[in-house]
Protein backbone atom coordinates (compact mmCIF):
# COMPACT_ATOMS: atom_id res chain seq x y z
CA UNK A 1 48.96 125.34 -53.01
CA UNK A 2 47.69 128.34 -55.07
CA UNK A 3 46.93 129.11 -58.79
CA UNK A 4 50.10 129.81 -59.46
CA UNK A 5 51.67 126.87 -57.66
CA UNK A 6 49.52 125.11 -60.54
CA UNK A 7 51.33 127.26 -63.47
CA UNK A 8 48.43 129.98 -63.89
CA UNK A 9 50.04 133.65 -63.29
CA UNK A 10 46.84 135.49 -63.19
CA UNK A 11 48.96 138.71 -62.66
CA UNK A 12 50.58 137.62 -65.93
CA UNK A 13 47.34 137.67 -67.48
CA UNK A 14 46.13 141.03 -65.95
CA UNK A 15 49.60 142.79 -67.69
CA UNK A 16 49.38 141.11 -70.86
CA UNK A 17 45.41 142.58 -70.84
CA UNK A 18 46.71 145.94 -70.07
CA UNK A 19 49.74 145.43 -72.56
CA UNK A 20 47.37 144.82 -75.57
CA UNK A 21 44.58 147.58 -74.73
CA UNK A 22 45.93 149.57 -77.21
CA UNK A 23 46.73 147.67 -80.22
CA UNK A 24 42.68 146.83 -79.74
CA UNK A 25 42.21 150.82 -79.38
CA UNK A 26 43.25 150.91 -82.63
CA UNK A 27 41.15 148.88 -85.01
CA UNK A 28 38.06 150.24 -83.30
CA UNK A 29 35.21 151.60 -85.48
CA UNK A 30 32.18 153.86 -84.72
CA UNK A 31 30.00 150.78 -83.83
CA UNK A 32 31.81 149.75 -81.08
CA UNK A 33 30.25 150.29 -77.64
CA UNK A 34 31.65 150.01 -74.61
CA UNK A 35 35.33 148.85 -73.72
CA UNK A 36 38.11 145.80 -73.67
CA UNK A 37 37.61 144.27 -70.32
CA UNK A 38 34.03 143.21 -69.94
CA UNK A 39 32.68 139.88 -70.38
CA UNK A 40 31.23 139.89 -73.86
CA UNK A 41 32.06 142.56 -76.71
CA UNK A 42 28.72 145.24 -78.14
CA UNK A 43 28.49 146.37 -81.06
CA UNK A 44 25.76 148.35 -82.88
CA UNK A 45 24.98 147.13 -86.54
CA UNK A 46 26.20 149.57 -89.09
CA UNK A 47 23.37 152.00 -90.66
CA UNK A 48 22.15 152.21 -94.09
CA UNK A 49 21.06 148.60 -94.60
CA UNK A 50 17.64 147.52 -95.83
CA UNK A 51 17.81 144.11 -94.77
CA UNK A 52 21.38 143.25 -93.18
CA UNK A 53 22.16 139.61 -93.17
CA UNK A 54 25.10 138.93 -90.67
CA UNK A 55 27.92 136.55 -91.80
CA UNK A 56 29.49 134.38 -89.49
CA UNK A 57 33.15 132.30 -89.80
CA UNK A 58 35.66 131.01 -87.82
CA UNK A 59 39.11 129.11 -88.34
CA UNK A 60 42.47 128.57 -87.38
CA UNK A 61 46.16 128.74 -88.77
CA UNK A 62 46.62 125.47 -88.68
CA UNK A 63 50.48 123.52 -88.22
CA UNK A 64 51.77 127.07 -89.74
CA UNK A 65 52.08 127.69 -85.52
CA UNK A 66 54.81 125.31 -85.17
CA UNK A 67 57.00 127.09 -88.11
CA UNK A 68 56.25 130.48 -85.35
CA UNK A 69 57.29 128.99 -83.04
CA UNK A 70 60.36 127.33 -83.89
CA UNK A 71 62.27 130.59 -85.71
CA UNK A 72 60.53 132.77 -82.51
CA UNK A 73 59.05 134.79 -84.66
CA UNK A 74 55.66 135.76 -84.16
CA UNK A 75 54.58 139.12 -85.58
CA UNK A 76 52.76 137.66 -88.85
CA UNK A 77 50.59 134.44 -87.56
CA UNK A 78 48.55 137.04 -86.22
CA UNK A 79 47.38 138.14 -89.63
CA UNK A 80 47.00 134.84 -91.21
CA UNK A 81 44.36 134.26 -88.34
CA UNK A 82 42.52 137.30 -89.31
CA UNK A 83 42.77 136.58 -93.28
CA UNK A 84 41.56 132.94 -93.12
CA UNK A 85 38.75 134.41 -91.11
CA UNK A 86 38.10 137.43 -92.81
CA UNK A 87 38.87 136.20 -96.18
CA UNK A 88 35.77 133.14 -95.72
CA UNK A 89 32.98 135.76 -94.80
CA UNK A 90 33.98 138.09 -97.84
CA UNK A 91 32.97 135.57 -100.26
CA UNK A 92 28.89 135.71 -99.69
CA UNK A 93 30.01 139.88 -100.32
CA UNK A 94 29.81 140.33 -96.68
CA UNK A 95 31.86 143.61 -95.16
CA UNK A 96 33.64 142.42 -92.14
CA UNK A 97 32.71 143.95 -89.32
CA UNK A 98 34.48 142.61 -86.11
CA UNK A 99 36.82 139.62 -85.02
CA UNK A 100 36.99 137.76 -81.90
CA UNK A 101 40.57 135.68 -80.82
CA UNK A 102 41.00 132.48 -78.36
CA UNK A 103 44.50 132.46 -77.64
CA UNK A 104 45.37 129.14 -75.63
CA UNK A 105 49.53 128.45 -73.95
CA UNK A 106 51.10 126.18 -71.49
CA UNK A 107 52.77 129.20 -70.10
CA UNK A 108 52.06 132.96 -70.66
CA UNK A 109 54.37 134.87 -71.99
CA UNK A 110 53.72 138.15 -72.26
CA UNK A 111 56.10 139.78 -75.19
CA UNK A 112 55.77 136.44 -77.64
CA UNK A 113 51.61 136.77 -77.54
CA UNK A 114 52.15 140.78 -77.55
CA UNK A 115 53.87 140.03 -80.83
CA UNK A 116 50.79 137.89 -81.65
CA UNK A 117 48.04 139.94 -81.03
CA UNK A 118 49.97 143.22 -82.51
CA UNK A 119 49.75 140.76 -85.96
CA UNK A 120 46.09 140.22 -85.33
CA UNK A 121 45.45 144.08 -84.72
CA UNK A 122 47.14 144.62 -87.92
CA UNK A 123 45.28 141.92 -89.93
CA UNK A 124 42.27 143.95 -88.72
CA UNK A 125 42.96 147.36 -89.30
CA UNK A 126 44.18 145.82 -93.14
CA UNK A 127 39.86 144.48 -92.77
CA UNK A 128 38.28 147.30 -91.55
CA UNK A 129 36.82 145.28 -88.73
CA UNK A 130 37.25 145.97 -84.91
CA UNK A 131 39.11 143.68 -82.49
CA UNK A 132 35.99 143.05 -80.30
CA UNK A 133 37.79 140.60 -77.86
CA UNK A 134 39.06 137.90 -77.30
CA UNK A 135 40.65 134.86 -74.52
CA UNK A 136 43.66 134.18 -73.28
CA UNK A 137 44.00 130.50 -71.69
CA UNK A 138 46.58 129.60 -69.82
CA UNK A 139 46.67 126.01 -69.63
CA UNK A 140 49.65 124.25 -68.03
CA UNK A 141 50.14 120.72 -68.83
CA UNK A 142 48.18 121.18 -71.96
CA UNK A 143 50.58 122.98 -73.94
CA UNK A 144 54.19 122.60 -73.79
CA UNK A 145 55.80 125.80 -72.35
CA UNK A 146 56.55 128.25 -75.25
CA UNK A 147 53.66 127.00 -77.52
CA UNK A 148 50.65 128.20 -78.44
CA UNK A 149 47.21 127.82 -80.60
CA UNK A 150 45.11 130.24 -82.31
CA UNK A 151 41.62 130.59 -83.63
CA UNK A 152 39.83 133.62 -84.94
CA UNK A 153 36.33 134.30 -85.25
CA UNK A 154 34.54 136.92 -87.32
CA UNK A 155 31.43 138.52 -88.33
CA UNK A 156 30.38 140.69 -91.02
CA UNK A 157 26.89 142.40 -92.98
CA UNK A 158 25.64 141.87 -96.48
CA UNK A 159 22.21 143.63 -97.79
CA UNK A 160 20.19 140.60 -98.19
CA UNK A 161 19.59 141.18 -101.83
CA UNK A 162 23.28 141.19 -102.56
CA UNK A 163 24.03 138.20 -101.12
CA UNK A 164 26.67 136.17 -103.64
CA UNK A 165 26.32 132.37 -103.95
CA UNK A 166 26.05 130.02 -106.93
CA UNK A 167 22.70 130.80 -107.86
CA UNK A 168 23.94 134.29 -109.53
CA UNK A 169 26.77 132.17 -111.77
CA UNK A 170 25.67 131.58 -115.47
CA UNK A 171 27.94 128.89 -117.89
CA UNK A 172 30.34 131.21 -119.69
CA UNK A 173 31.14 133.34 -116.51
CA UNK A 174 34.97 134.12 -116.33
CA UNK A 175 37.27 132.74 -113.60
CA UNK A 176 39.46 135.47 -112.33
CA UNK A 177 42.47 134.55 -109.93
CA UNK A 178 43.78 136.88 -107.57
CA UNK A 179 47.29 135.82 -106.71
CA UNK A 180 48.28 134.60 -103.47
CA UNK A 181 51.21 135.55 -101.36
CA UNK A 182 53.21 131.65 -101.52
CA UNK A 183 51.40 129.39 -98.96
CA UNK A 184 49.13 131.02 -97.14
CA UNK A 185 48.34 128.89 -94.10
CA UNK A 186 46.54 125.54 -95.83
CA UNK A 187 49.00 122.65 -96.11
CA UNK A 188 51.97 122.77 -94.02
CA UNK A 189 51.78 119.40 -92.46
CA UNK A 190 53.22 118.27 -95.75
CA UNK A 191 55.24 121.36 -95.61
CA UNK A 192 56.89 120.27 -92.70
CA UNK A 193 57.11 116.36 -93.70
CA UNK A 194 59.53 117.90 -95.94
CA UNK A 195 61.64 120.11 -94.29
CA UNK A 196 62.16 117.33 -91.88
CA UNK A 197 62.11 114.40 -94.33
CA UNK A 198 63.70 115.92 -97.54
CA UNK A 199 66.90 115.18 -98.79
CA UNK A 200 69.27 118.20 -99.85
CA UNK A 201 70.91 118.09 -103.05
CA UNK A 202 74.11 116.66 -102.49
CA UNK A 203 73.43 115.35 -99.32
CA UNK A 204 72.80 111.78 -97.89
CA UNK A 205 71.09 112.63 -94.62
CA UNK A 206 67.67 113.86 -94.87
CA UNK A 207 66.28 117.11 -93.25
CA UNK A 208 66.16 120.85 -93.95
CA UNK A 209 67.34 124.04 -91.79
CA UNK A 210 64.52 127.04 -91.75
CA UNK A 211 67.58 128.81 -92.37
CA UNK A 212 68.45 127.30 -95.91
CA UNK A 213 68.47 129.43 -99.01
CA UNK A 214 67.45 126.87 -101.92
CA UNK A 215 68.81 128.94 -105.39
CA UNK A 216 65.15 128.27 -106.22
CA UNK A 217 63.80 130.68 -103.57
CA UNK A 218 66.37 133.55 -105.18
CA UNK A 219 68.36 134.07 -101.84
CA UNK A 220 65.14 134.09 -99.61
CA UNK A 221 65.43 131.39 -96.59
CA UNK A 222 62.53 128.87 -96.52
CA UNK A 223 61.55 130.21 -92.60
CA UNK A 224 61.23 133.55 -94.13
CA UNK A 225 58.84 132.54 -96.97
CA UNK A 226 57.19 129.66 -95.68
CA UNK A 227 56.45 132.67 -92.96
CA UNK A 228 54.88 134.99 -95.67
CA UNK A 229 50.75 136.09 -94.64
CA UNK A 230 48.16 135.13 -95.94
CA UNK A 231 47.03 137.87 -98.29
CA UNK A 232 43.36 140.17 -96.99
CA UNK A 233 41.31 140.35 -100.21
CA UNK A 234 38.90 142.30 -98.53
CA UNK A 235 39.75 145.85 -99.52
CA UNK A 236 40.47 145.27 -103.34
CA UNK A 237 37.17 143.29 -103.23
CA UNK A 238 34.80 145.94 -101.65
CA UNK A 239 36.31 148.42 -103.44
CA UNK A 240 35.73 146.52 -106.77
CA UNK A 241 32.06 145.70 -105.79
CA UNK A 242 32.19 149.84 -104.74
CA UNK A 243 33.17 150.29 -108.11
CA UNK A 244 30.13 148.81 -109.77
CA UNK A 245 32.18 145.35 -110.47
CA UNK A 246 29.33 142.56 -110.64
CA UNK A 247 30.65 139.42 -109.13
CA UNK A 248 28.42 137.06 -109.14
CA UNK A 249 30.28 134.43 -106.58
CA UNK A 250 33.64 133.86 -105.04
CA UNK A 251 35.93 131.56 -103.22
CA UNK A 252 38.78 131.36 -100.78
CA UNK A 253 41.31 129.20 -101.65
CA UNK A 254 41.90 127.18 -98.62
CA UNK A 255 42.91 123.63 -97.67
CA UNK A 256 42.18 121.14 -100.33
CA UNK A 257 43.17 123.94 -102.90
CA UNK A 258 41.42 124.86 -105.96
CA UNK A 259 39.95 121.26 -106.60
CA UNK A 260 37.85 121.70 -103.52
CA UNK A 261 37.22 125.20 -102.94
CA UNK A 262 36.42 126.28 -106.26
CA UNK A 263 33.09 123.84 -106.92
CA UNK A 264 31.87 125.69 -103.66
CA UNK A 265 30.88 128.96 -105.45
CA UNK A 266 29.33 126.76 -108.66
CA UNK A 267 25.55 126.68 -109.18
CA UNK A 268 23.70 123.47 -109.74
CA UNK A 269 25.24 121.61 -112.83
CA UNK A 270 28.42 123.60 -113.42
CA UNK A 271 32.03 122.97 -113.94
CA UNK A 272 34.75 125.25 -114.01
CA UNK A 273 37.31 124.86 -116.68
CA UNK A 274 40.79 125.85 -115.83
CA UNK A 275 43.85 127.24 -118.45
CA UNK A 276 46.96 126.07 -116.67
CA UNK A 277 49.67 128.61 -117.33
CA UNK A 278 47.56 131.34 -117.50
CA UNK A 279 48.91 132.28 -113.76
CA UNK A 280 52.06 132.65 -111.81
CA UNK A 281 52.94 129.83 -109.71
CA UNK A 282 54.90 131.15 -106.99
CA UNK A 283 58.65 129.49 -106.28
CA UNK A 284 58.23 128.08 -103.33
CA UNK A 285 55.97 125.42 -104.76
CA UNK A 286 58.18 124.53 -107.42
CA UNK A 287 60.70 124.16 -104.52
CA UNK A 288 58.33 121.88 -102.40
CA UNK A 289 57.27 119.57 -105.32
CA UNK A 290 61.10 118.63 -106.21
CA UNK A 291 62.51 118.39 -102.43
CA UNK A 292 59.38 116.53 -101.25
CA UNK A 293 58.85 114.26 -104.73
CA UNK A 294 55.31 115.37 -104.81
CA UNK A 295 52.98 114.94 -107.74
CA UNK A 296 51.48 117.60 -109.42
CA UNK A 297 48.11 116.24 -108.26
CA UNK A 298 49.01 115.84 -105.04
CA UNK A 299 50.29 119.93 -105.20
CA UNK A 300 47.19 121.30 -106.32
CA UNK A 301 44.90 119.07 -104.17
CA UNK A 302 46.97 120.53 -101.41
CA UNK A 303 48.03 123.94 -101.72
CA UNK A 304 46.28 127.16 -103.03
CA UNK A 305 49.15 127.13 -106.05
CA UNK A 306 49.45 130.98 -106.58
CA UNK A 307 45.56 131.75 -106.47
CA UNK A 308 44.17 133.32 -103.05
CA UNK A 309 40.91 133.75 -103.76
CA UNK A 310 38.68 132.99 -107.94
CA UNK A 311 36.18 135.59 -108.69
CA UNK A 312 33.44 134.86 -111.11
CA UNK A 313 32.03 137.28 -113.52
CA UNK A 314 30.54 137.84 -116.55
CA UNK A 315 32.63 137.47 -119.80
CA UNK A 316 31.51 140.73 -120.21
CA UNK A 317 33.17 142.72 -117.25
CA UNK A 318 36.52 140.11 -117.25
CA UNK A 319 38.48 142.69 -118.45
CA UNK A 320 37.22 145.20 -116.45
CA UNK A 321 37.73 142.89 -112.97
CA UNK A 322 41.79 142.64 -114.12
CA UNK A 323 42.18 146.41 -114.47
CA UNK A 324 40.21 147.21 -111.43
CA UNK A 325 42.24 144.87 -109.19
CA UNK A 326 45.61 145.82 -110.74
CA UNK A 327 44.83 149.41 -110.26
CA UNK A 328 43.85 148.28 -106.67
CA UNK A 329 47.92 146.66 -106.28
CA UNK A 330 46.92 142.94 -106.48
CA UNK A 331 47.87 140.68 -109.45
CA UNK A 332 45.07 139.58 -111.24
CA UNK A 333 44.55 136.78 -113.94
CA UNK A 334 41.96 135.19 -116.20
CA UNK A 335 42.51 131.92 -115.35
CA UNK A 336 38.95 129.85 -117.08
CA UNK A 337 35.35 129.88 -116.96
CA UNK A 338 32.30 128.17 -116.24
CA UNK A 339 31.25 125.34 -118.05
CA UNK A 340 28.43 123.41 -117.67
CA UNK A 341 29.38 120.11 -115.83
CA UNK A 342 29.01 118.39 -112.20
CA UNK A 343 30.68 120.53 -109.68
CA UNK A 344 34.13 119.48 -111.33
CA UNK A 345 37.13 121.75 -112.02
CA UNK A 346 38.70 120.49 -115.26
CA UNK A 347 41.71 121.12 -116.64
CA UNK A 348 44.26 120.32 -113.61
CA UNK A 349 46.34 117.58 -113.32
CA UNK A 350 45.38 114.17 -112.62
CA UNK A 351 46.94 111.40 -111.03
C-alpha cells in the first residue's frame, strides 16, 4: 500500500501548486514578503496608519458549488468566494488586504481547480488584496470524485477612528442600495428545490434543465444566470469614501436577505423603513417566485432581491452617494431611511 493506493496523488498536488504560482503572482501587492510555497503567508501592514485596526472574515459559497459542478463550469465560483469574503470586511470601512483559500476534493483534478483558483485570483485582483495562500485537501472517500468545497478567508485595515458601525447612524439617515448582480451566492438550496421540484408550464412532470431558457430570463438559460458572481463592492466603495462620501454604516446583503442583514448596521433603537419599488428587482427572482410558488415573504427573507450591499448616509449627501456610485458603473438607488424603531426593517412584505 502507498498514498496513492489510498487516492492521494501527492505528485498531483505538487503540479497543481506549480500550475497556480502564477495566477497568485499576480494579485500580489508591495506588502507581500516572501513566496507561495512556505508554510504560512507574511505580510507587512500597509504604512500611513495611525492606529490600524485589522478586520477579519471568512465564508463560503454555499450549495451554489453543486450548480459548478453539474454544468462543469468553474471559472466564476472562484469570485463569489472572494466577494462574500471581501464584501463582509468592507462594511466596518476596512481596505482588504489579503485572502487565504481551503480548497477540499475527493479526487484532484488539476484543470477543474485551475479554473477555480484562476476565479479566485480574479476576485482578488477586482479587491486589491493579495492571494496569500491557501490548501488544497485531497480527501478520498470524503468527497465524491469530481466535487469540491470552498471557503475563503480574508483580512483587511481600517484607521481606528474610521471605523463604521451603528453608533455613527442618526434617524433620518438615507438607505442607499447598490444593485446586485441576480443571486449572488445566499439561497440556492431553495434554488435548487426548484429546479428539481418545479413544474414547467405546460408540463405534468416536475423538474427543470440548467439548460432551459424561461421567456422570463429574455433568452438567458437558468445555468448561465443562476451562475452570475457575486458583485465586489469594494472599489466603488473606497473610492466613494476616497471621495469624501461620509457613510456612516453598511451592510452585505447575505443569507437571510435584507430582513436580517440590514438591522446589523442599525444603532440602538432604530428601524429602517423601506420604499418597495424604488429598486430593480432582477428577473430571475420573478422567475423563481412563480416556478417555485414562493411567497413574497418567503423571497425577501431569502434572497438579497436586487440589493448587494445598503449604505447609510446622511439625507444630506444621498444625492451625492447615487451620482458618485453611478459615475463609479454600479446602479445605485434610494431605497428608505432610518427611522427610529427596534432593529426592524419596515415596509417589506409580510406573511
Amino acid at each position: 500500500m502507498d498514498y496513492r493506493s489510498a487516492g492521494v496523488d501527492v505528485e498531483a498536488g505538487q503540479n497543481f501548486a506549480k500550475q497556480i504560482r502564477q495566477l497568485v503572482n499576480l494579485t500580489h501587492r508591495p506588502e507581500v514578503l516572501g513566496s507561495l510555497g512556505g508554510f504560512s503567508g507574511l505580510f507587512q501592514l500597509p504604512t500611513g496608519y495611525r492606529e490600524p485596526v485589522l478586520v477579519a472574515g471568512t465564508d463560503g459559497v454555499g450549495t451554489k458549488l453543486k450548480i459548478a459542478q453539474a454544468l462543469n463550469r468553474h471559472e466564476t465560483i472562484g469570485l463569489d468566494l472572494v466577494a462574500m469574503c471581501v464584501n463582509d470586511v468592507l462594511t466596518c470601512g476596512a481596505e482588504p488586504l489579503f485572502f487565504l483559500d481551503y480548497l477540499a476534493t475527493g479526487k484532484l483534478e488539476p484543470s477543474q481547480l485551475t479554473q477555480v483558483v484562476s476565479g479566485i485570483a480574479a476576485g482578488c485582483q477586482q479587491a486589491g488584496c493579495a492571494l496569500l495562500g491557501g490548501e488544497t485537501a485531497e480527501m478520498p472517500g470524503f468527497y465524491q470524485t469530481g466535487a469540491y468545497d470552498l471557503a475563503g478567508f480574508c483580512v483587511g485595515v481600517v484607521e481606528k477612528q474610521q471605523i463604521l458601525s451603528g453608533d455613527r447612524v442618526q434617524v433620518g439617515d438615507v438607505a442607499i442600495g447598490l444593485a446586485s448582480q441576480g443571486v449572488h451566492s445566499n439561497g440556492y438550496s431553495l434554488v435548487r428545490k426548484v429546479i428539481s421540484e418545479g413544474i414547467p408550464l405546460g408540463q405534468t412532470q416536475p423538474g427543470y434543465a440548467w439548460s432551459d431558457r424561461p421567456k422570463q430570463l429574455l433568452g438567458k438559460s437558468l445555468g448561465e444566470v443562476l451562475l452570475e458572481p457575486t458583485r465586489l463592492y469594494v472599489e466603488p466603495v473606497l473610492k466613494a469614501r476616497q471621495q469624501g462620501l461620509a457613510i456612516h454604516s453598511m451592510a452585505h446583503i447575505t443569507g437571510g436577505g435584507l430582513p436580517e442583514n440590514l438591522p446589523r448596521c442599525l444603532g440602538a433603537n432604530q428601524s429602517v423603513q423601506l420604499e418597495l419599488g424604488s429598486w430593480h428587482i432582477p428577473l430571475i427572482f420573478d422567475w423563481l417566485a412563480i416556478a417555485g410558488d414562493i411567497s413574497p415573504s418567503a423571497m425577501f427573507n431569502t434572497f438579497n432581491m436586487g440589493i448587494g450591499l445598503v449604505v447609510l448616509v446622511d439625507a444630506t449627501e444621498a444625492n451625492a452617494a447615487l451620482q458618485s456610485f453611478q459615475k463609479l458603473g454600479i446602479d445605485a438607488y434610494r431605497i428608505g431611511e432610518v427611522v427610529e424603531g427596534k432593529g426592524e426593517v419596515l415596509g417589506l412584505p409580510q406573511e
